[in-house]
C-alpha atoms as a PDB file:
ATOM      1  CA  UNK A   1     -39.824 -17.951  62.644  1.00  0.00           C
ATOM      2  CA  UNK A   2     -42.750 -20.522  63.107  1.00  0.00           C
ATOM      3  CA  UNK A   3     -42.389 -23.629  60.792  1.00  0.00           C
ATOM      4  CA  UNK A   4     -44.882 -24.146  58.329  1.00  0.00           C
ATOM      5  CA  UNK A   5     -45.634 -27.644  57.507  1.00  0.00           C
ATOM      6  CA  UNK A   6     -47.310 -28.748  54.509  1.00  0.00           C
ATOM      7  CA  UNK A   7     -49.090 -32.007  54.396  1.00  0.00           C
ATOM      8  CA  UNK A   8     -50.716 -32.153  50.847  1.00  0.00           C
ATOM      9  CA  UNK A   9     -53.458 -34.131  50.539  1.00  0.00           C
ATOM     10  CA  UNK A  10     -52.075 -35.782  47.096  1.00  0.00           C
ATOM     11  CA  UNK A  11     -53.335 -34.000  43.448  1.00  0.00           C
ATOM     12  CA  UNK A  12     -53.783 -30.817  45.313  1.00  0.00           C
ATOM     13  CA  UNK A  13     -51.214 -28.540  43.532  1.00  0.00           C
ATOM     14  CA  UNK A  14     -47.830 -29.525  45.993  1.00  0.00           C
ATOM     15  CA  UNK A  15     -45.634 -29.399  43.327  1.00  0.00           C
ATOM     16  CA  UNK A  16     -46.935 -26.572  42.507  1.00  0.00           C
ATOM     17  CA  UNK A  17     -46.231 -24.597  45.159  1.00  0.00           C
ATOM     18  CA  UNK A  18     -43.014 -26.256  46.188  1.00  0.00           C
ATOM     19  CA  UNK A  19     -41.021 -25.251  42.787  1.00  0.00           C
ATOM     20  CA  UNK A  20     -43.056 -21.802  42.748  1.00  0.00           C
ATOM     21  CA  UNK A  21     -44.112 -20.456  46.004  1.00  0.00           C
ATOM     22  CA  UNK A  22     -42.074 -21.657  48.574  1.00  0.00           C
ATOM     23  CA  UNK A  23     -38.836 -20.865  47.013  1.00  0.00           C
ATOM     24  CA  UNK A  24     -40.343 -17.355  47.006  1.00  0.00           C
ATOM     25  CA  UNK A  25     -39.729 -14.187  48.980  1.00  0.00           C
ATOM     26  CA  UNK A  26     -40.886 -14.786  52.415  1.00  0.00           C
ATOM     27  CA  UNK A  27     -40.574 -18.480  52.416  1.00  0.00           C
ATOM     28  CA  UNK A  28     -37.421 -21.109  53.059  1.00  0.00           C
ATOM     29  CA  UNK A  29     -38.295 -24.243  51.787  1.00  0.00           C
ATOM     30  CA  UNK A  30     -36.576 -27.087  54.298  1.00  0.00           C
ATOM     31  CA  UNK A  31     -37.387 -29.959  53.404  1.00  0.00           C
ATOM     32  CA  UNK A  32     -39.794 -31.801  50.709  1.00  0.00           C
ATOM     33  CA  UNK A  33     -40.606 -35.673  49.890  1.00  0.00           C
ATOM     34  CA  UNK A  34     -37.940 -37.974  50.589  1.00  0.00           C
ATOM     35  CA  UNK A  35     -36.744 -35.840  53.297  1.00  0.00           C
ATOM     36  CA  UNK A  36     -39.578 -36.085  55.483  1.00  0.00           C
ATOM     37  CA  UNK A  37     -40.103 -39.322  54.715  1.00  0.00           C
ATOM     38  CA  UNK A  38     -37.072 -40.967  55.964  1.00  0.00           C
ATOM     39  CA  UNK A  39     -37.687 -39.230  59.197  1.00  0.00           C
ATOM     40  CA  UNK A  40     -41.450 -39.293  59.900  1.00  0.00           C
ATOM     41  CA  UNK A  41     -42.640 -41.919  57.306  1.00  0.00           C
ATOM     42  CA  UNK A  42     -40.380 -44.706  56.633  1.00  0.00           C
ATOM     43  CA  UNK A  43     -39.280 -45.127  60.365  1.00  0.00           C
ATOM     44  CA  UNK A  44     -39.016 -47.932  63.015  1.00  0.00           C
ATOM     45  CA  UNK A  45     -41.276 -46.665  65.938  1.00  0.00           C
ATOM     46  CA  UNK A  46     -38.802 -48.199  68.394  1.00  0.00           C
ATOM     47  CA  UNK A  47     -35.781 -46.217  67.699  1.00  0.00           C
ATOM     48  CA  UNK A  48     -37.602 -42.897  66.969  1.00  0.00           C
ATOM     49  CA  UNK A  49     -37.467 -40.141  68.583  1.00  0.00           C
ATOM     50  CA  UNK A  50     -38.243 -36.601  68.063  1.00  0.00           C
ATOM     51  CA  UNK A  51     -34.801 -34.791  69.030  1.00  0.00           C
ATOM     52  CA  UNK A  52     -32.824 -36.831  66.318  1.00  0.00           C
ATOM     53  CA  UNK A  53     -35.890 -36.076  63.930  1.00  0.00           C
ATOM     54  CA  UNK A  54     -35.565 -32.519  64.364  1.00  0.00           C
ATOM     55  CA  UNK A  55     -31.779 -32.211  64.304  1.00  0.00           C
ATOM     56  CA  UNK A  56     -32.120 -33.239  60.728  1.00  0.00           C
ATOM     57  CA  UNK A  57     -33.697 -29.976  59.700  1.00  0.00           C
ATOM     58  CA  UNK A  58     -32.108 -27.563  62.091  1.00  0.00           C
ATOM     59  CA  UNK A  59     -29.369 -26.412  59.425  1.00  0.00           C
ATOM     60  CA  UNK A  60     -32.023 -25.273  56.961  1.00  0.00           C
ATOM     61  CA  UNK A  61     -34.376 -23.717  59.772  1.00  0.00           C
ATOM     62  CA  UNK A  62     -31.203 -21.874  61.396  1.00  0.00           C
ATOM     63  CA  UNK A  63     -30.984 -20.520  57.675  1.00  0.00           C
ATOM     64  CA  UNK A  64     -34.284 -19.336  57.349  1.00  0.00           C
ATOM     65  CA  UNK A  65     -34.231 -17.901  60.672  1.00  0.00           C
ATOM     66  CA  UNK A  66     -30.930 -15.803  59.802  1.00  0.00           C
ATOM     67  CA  UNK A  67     -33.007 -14.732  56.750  1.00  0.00           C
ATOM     68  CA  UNK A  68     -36.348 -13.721  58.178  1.00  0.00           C
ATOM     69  CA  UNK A  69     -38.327 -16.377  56.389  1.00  0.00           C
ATOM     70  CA  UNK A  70     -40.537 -18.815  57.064  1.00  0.00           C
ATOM     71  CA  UNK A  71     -39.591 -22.436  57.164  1.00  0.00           C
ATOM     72  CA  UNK A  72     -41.682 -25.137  55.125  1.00  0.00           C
ATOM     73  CA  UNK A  73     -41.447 -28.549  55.174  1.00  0.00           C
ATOM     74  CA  UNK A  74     -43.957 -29.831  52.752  1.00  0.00           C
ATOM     75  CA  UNK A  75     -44.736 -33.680  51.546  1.00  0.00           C
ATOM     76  CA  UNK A  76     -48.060 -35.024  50.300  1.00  0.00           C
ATOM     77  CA  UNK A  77     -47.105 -37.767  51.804  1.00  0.00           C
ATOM     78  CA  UNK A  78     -47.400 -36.586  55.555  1.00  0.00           C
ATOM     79  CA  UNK A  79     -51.393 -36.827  54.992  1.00  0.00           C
ATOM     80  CA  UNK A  80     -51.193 -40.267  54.356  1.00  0.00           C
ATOM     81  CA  UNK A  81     -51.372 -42.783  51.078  1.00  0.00           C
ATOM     82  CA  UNK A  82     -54.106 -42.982  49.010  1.00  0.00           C
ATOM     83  CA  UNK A  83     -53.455 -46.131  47.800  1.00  0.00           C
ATOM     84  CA  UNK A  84     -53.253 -47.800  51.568  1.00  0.00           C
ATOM     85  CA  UNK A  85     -55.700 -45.810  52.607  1.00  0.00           C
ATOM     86  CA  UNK A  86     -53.799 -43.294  55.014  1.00  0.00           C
ATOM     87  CA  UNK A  87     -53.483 -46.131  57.348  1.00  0.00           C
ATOM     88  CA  UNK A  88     -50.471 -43.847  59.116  1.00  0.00           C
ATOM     89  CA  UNK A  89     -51.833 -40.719  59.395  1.00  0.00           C
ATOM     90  CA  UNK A  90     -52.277 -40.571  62.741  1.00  0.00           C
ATOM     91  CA  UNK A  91     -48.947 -41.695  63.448  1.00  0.00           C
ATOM     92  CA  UNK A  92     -47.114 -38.992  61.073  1.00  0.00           C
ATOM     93  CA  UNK A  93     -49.541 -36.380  62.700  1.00  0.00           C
ATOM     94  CA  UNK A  94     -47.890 -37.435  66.146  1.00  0.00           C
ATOM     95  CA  UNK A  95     -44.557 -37.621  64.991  1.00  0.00           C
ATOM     96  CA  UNK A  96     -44.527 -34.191  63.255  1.00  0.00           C
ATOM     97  CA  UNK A  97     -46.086 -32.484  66.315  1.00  0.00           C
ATOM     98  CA  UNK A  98     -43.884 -33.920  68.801  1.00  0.00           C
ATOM     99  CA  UNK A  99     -40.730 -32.624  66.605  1.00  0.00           C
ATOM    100  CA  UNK A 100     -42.581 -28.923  65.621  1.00  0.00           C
ATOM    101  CA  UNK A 101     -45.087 -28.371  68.143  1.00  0.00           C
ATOM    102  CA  UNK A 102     -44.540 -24.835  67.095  1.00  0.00           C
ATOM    103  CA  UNK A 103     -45.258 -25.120  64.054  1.00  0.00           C
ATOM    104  CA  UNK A 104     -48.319 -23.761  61.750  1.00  0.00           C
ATOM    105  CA  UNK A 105     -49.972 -26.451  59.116  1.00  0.00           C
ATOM    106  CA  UNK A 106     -51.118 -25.914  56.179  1.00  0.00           C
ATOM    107  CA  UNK A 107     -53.793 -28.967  54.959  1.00  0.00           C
ATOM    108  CA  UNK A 108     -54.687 -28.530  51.078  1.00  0.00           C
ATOM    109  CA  UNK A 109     -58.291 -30.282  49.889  1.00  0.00           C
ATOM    110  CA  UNK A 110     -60.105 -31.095  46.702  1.00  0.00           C
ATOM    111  CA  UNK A 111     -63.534 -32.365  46.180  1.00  0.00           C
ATOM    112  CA  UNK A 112     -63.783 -35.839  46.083  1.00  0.00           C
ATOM    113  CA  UNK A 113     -65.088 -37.158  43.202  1.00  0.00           C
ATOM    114  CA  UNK A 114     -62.270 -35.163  41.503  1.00  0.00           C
ATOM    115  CA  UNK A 115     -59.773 -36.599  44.037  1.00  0.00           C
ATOM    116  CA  UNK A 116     -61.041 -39.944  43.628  1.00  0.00           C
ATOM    117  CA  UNK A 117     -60.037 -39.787  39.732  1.00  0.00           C
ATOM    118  CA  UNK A 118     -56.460 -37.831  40.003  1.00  0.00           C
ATOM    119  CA  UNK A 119     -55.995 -40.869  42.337  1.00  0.00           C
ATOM    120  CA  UNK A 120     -56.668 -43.431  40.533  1.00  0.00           C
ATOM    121  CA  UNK A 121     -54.597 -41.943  37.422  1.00  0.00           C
ATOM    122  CA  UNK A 122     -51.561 -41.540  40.190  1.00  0.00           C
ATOM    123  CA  UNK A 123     -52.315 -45.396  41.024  1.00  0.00           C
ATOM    124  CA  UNK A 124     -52.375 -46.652  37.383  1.00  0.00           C
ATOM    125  CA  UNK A 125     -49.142 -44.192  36.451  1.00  0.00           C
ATOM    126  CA  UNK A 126     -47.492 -46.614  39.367  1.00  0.00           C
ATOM    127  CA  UNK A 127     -47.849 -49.912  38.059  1.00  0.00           C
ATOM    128  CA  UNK A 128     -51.503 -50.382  39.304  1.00  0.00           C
ATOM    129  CA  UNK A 129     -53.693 -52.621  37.317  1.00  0.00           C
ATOM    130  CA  UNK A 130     -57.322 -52.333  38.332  1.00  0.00           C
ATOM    131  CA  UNK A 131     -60.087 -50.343  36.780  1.00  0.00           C
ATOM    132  CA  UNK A 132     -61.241 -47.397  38.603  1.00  0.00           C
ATOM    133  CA  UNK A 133     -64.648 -49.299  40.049  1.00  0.00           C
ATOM    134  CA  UNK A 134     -62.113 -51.842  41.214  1.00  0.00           C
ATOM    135  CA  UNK A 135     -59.954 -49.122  42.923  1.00  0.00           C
ATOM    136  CA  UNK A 136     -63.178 -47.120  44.850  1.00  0.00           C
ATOM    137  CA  UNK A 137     -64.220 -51.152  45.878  1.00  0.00           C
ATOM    138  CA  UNK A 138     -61.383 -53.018  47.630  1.00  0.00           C
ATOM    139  CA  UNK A 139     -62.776 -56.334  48.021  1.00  0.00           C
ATOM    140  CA  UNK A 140     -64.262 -57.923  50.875  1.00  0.00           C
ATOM    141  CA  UNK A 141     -62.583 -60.286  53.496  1.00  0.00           C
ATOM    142  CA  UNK A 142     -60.544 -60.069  56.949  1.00  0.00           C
ATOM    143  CA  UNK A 143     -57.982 -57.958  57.539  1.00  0.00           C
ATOM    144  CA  UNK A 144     -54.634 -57.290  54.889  1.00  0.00           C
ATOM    145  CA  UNK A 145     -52.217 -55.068  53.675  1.00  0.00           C
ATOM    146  CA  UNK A 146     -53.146 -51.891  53.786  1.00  0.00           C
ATOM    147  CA  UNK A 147     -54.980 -50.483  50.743  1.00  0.00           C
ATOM    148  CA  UNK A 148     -57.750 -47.881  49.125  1.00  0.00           C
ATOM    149  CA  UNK A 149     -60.110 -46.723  51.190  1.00  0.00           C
ATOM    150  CA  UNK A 150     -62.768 -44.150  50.210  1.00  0.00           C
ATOM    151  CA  UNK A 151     -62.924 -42.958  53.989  1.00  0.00           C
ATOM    152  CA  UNK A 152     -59.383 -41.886  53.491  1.00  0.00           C
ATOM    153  CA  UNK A 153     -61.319 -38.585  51.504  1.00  0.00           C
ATOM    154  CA  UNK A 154     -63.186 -38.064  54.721  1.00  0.00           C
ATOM    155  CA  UNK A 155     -60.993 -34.985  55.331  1.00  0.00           C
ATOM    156  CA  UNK A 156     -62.561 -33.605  58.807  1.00  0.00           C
ATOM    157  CA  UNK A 157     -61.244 -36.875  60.384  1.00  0.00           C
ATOM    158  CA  UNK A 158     -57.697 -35.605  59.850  1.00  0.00           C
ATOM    159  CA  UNK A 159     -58.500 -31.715  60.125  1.00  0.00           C
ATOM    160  CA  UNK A 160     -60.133 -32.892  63.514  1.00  0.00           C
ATOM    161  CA  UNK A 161     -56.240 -34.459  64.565  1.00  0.00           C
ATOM    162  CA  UNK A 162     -54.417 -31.897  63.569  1.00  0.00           C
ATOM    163  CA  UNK A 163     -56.552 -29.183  65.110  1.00  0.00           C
ATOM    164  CA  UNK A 164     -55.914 -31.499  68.391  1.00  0.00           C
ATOM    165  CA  UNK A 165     -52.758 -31.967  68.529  1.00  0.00           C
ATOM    166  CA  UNK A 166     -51.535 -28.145  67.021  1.00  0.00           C
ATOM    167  CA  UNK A 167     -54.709 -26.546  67.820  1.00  0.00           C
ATOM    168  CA  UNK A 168     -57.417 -24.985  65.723  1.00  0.00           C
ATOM    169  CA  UNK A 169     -55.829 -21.408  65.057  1.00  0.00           C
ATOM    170  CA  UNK A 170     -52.401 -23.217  63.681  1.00  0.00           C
ATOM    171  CA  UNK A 171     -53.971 -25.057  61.034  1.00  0.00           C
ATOM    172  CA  UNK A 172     -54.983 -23.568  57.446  1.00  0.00           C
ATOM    173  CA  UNK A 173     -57.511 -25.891  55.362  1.00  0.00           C
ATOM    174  CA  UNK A 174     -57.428 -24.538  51.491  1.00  0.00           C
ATOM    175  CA  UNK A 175     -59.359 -25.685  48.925  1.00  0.00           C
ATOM    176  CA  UNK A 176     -57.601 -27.026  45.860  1.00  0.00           C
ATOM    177  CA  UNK A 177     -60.307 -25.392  43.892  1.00  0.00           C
ATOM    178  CA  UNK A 178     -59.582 -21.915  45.004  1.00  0.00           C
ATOM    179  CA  UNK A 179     -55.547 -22.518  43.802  1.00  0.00           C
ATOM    180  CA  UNK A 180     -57.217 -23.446  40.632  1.00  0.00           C
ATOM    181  CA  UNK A 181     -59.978 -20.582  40.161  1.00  0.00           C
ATOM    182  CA  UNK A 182     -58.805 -17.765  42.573  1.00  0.00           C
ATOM    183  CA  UNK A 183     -54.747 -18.238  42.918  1.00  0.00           C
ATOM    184  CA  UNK A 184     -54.085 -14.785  44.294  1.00  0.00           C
ATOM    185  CA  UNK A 185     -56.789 -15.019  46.776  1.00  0.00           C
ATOM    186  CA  UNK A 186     -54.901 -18.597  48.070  1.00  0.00           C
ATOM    187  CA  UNK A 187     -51.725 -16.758  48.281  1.00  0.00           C
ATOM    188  CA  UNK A 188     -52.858 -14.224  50.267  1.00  0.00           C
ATOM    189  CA  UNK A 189     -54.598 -16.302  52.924  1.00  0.00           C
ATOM    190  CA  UNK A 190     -51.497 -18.933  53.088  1.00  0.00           C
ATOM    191  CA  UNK A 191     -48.595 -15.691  53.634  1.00  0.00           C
ATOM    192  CA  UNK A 192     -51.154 -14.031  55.898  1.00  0.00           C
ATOM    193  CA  UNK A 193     -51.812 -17.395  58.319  1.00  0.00           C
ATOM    194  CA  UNK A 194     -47.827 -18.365  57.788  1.00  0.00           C
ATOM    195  CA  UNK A 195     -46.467 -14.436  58.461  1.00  0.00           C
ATOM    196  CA  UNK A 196     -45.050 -14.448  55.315  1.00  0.00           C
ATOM    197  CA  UNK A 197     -45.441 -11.657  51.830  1.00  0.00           C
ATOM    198  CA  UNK A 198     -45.251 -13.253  48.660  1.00  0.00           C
ATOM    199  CA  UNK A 199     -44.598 -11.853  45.430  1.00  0.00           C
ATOM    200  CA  UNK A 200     -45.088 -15.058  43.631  1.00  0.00           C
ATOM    201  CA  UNK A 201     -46.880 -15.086  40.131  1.00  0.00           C
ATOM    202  CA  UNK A 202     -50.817 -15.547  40.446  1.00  0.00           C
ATOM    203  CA  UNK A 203     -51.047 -17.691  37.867  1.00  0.00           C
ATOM    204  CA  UNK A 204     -51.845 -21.436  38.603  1.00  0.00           C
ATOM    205  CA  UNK A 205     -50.952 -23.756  36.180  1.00  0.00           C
ATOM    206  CA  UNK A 206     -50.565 -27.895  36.972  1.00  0.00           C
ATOM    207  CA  UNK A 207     -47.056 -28.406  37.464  1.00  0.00           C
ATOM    208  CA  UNK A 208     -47.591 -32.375  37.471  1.00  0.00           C
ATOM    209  CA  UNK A 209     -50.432 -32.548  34.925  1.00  0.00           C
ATOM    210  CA  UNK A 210     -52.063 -35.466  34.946  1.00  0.00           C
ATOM    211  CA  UNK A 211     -52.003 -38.168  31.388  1.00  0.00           C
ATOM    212  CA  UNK A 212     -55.378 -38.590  29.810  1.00  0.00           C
ATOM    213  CA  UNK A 213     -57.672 -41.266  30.691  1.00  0.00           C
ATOM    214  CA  UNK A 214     -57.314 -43.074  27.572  1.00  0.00           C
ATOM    215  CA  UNK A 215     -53.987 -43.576  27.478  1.00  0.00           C
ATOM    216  CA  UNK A 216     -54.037 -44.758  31.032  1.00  0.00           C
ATOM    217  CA  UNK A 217     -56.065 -47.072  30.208  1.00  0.00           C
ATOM    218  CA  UNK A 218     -53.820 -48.649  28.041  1.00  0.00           C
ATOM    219  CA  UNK A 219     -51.275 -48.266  30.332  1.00  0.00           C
ATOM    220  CA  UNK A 220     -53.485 -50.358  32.994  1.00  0.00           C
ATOM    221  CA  UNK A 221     -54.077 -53.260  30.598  1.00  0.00           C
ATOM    222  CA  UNK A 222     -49.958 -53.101  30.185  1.00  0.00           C
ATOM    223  CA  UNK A 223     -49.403 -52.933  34.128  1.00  0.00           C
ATOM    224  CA  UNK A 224     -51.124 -56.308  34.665  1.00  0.00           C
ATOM    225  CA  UNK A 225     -48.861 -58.005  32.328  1.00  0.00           C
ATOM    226  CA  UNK A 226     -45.923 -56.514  32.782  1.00  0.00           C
ATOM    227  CA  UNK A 227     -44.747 -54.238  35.378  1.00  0.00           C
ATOM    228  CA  UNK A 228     -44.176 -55.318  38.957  1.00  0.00           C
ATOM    229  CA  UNK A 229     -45.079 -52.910  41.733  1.00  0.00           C
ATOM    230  CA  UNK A 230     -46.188 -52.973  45.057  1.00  0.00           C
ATOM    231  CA  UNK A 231     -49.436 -52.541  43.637  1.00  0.00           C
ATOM    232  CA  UNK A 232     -48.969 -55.400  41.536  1.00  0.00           C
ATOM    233  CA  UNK A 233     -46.239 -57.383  42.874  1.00  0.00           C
ATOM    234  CA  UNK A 234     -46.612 -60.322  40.615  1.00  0.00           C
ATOM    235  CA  UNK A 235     -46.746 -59.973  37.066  1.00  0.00           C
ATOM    236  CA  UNK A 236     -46.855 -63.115  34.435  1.00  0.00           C
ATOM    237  CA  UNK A 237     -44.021 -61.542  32.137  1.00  0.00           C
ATOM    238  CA  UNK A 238     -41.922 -58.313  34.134  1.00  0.00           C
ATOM    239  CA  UNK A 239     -39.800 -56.495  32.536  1.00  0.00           C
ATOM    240  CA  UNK A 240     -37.176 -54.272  34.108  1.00  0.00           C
ATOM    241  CA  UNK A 241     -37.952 -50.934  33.595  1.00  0.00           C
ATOM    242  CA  UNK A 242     -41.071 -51.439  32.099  1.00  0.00           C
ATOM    243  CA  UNK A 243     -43.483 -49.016  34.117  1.00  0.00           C
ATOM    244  CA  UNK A 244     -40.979 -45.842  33.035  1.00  0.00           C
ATOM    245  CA  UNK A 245     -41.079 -46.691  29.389  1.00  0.00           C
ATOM    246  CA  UNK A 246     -44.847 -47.228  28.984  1.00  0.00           C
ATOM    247  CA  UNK A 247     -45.729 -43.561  31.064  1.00  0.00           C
ATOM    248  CA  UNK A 248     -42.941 -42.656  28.251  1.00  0.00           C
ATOM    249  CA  UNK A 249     -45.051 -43.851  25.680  1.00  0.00           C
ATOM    250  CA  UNK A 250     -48.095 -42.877  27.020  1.00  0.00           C
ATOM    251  CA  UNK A 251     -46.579 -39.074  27.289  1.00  0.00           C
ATOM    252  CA  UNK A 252     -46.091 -39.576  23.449  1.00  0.00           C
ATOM    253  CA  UNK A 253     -49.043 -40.730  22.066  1.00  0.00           C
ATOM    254  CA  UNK A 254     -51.125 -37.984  24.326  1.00  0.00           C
ATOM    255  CA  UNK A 255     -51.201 -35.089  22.030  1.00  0.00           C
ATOM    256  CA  UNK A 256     -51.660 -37.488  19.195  1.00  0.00           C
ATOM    257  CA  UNK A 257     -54.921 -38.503  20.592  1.00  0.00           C
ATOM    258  CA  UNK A 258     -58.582 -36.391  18.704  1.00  0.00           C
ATOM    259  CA  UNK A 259     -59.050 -34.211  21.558  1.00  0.00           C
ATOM    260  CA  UNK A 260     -62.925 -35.492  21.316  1.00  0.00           C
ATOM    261  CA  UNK A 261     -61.982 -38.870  21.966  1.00  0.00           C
ATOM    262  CA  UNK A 262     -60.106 -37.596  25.309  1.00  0.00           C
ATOM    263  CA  UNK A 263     -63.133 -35.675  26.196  1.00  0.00           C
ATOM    264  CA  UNK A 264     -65.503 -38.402  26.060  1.00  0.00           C
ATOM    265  CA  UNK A 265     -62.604 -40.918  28.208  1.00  0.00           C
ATOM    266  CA  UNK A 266     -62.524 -38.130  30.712  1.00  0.00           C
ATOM    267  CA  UNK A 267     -66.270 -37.942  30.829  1.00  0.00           C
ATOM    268  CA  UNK A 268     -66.503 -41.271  31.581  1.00  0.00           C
ATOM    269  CA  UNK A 269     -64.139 -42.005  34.250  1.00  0.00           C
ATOM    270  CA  UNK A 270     -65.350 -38.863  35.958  1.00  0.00           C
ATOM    271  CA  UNK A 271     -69.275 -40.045  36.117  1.00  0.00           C
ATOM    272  CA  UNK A 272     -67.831 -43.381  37.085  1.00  0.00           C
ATOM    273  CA  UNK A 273     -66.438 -41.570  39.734  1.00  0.00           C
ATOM    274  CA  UNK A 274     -69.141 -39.296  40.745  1.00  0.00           C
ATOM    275  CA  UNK A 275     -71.394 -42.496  40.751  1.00  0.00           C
ATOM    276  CA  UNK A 276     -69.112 -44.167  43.067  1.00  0.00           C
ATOM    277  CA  UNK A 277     -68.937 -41.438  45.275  1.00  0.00           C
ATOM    278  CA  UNK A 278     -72.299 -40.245  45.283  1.00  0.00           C
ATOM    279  CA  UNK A 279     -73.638 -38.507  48.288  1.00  0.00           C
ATOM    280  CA  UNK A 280     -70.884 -39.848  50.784  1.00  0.00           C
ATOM    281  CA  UNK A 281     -69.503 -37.392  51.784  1.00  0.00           C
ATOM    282  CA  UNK A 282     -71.642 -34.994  52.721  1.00  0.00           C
ATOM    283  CA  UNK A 283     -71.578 -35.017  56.219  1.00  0.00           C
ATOM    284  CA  UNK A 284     -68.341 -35.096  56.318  1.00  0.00           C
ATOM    285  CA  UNK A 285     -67.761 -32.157  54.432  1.00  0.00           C
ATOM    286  CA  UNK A 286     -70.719 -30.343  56.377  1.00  0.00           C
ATOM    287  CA  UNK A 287     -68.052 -31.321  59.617  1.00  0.00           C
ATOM    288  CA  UNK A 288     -65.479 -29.995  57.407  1.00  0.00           C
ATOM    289  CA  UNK A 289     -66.893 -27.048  57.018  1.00  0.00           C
ATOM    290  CA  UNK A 290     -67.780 -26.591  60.870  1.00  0.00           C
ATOM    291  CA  UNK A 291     -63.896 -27.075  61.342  1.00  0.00           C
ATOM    292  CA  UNK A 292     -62.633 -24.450  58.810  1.00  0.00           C
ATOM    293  CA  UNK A 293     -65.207 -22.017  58.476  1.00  0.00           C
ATOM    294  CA  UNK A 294     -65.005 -22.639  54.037  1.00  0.00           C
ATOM    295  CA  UNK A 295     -68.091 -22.363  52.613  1.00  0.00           C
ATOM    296  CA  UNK A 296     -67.298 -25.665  50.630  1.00  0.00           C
ATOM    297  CA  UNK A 297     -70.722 -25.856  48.401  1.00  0.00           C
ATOM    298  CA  UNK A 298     -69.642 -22.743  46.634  1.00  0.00           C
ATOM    299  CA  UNK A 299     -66.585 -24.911  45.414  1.00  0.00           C
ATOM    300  CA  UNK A 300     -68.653 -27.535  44.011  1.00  0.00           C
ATOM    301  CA  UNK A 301     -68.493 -30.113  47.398  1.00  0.00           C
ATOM    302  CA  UNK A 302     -71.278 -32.481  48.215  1.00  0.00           C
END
C-alpha cells in the first residue's frame, strides 16, 4: 500500500485524527511527531540521506502492508513552524519525497485569521511573551533567527511544492473547517484519495482544545518573567519548571472564569486578529483554490 503522509498545518485537528482515525480500520499509523522529526526535521543535511531515512519506518510499513492498510506518517511539524515562520519547509518537502516518492499527502488548512489566533495561543502556551500584535509584526531589521511570519499562512506556496515534487493528483488539501462542520464528509474524501474505508466515529470534537484567551494572557505576562524558552531565552527570574506549572494553573482557573468574560477576551483577540490580517490573503487563497478545486469562500476564507 501507498504511504500516506500527513503534514498538518498546526491547529488543524492532527491530534485529532492521529488518536482517532488513523488507528482505525483501514489505516496503520507509522510514525507521528518525534519520529519524523529526528529523521526529516532535526537533521544534519550532510550526513542525510534518504535510504537510512526510510529504513527507519520499514518495520511498521512491512506491517501495514501484511495487513492491507494504509501507512500514515503524520506530524504538523513536516509543514513547517509557525513560530519561525516555516523557514524549512521546502527542505522537509524534499526530504520526505526523496524517501516516499510513492507516497499520497494529505495537507490540512484553516482560515487564517483563525490560524493566526490558535497560533499565537500555541506560542504563548510555550513560554512566548509577546502580545498577539507583537506576534503578527516581527520587527524590522536585517536578517536573524528565524521567526513569525504571516506569509507562512500563504498556503498555495506550499500546496504549489508539494504538487511539484508528488504531483497534483497525490496531494489532498482539506479544510479544517469541513473536520469541524461536516466530519463525515472529511472522512470520506481522505479514505477515498488514501484507498482506505473507515468506520471511525463522525463526530469531531478538539482533542487538544485550546486555553482561553484570558488566562493566556496571564500566562504571557508570567512567561516574560519567568520561564525560559527558545522563544524567550532570557528571563530576569527562571524558574525550573515554571512554563508546566503555570499552563497547570491556567487549566485550573479556566472553568472558574464567567463564561461572559471569556467571550468578550475571545472577541477581542479574534478582531485583533482579523484586523491584522485583513484582506491579505486573498489572492492567495484565490491560487489556493485554483490548486485544489475547494470552493474556500463557502468556508468563511478571504
Amino acid at each position: 500500500m501507498r504511504p500516506l503522509l500527513h503534514i498538518g498545518y498546526y491547529k488543524t485537528g492532527t491530534t485529532f485524527l492521529q488518536t482517532r482515525i488513523f488507528p482505525e480500520p483501514g489505516f496503520y499509523l507509522v510514525a507521528k511527531s518525534m519520529a519524523l522529526w529526528s529523521s526529516f526535521v532535526e537533521v544534519d543535511p550532510f550526513t542525510w540521506s534518504p535510504s537510512k531515512a526510510r529504513q527507519t519506518f520499514e518495520t511498521g510499513m512491512r506491517e501495514a502492508a501484511e495487513r492491507g492498510l494504509v501507512p500514515v506518517l503524520s506530524a504538523e511539524r513536516l509543514s513547517g513552524n509557525p513560530d519561525s515562520g516555516g523557514y524549512d519547509s521546502v527542505h522537509v518537502a524534499e526530504y520526505l519525497a526523496a524517501t516516499f516518492p510513492e507516497a499520497r499527502v494529505l495537507i490540512v488548512i484553516r482560515e487564517q485569521a483563525d490560524m493566526l489566533v490558535s497560533s499565537y495561543k500555541r506560542y504563548v502556551r510555550n513560554g512566548g511573551p509577546g502580545k498577539l500584535r507583537q506576534y503578527g509584526s516581527p520587527p524590522w531589521g536585517p536578517p536573524r533567527p528565524p521567526h513569525f511570519d504571516l506569509s507562512y499562512f500563504e498556503y498555495h506556496r506550499l500546496i504549489g511544492l508539494y504538487h511539484n515534487l508528488f504531483g497534483p493528483e497525490n496531494v489532498l488539501v482539506l479544510p479544517y473547517e469541513l473536520l469541524s462542520d461536516r466530519p463525515r464528509t472529511f472522512l470520506k474524501r481522505l479514505g477515498d484519495f488514501a484507498g482506505a474505508a473507515t468506520t471511525a466515529d463522525s463526530h469531531f470534537e478538539p482533542v487538544n482544545a485550546s486555553l482561553s484567551a484570558l488566562s493566556l494572557a496571564f500566562k504571557r505576562h508570567a512567561n516574560r518573567w519567568v520561564v525560559r524558552d527558545p522563544l524567550n531565552p532570557t528571563p530576569p527570574f527562571e524558574i525550573e519548571g515554571a512554563n508546566q506549572r503555570l499552563l497547570e494553573l491556567c487549566a485550573a482557573a479556566d472553568p472558574k472564569i464567567p463564561s461572559s468574560l471569556r467571550r468578550r477576551s475571545e472577541r477581542r483577540l479574534r478582531n485583533i486578529s482579523r484586523d491584522i490580517v485583513g484582506d491579505r490573503y486573498a489572492e492567495s487563497n484565490a491560487a489556493t483554490s485554483r490548486l485544489t478545486n475547494l470552493d474556500l469562500h463557502s468556508y468563511g476564507y478571504a
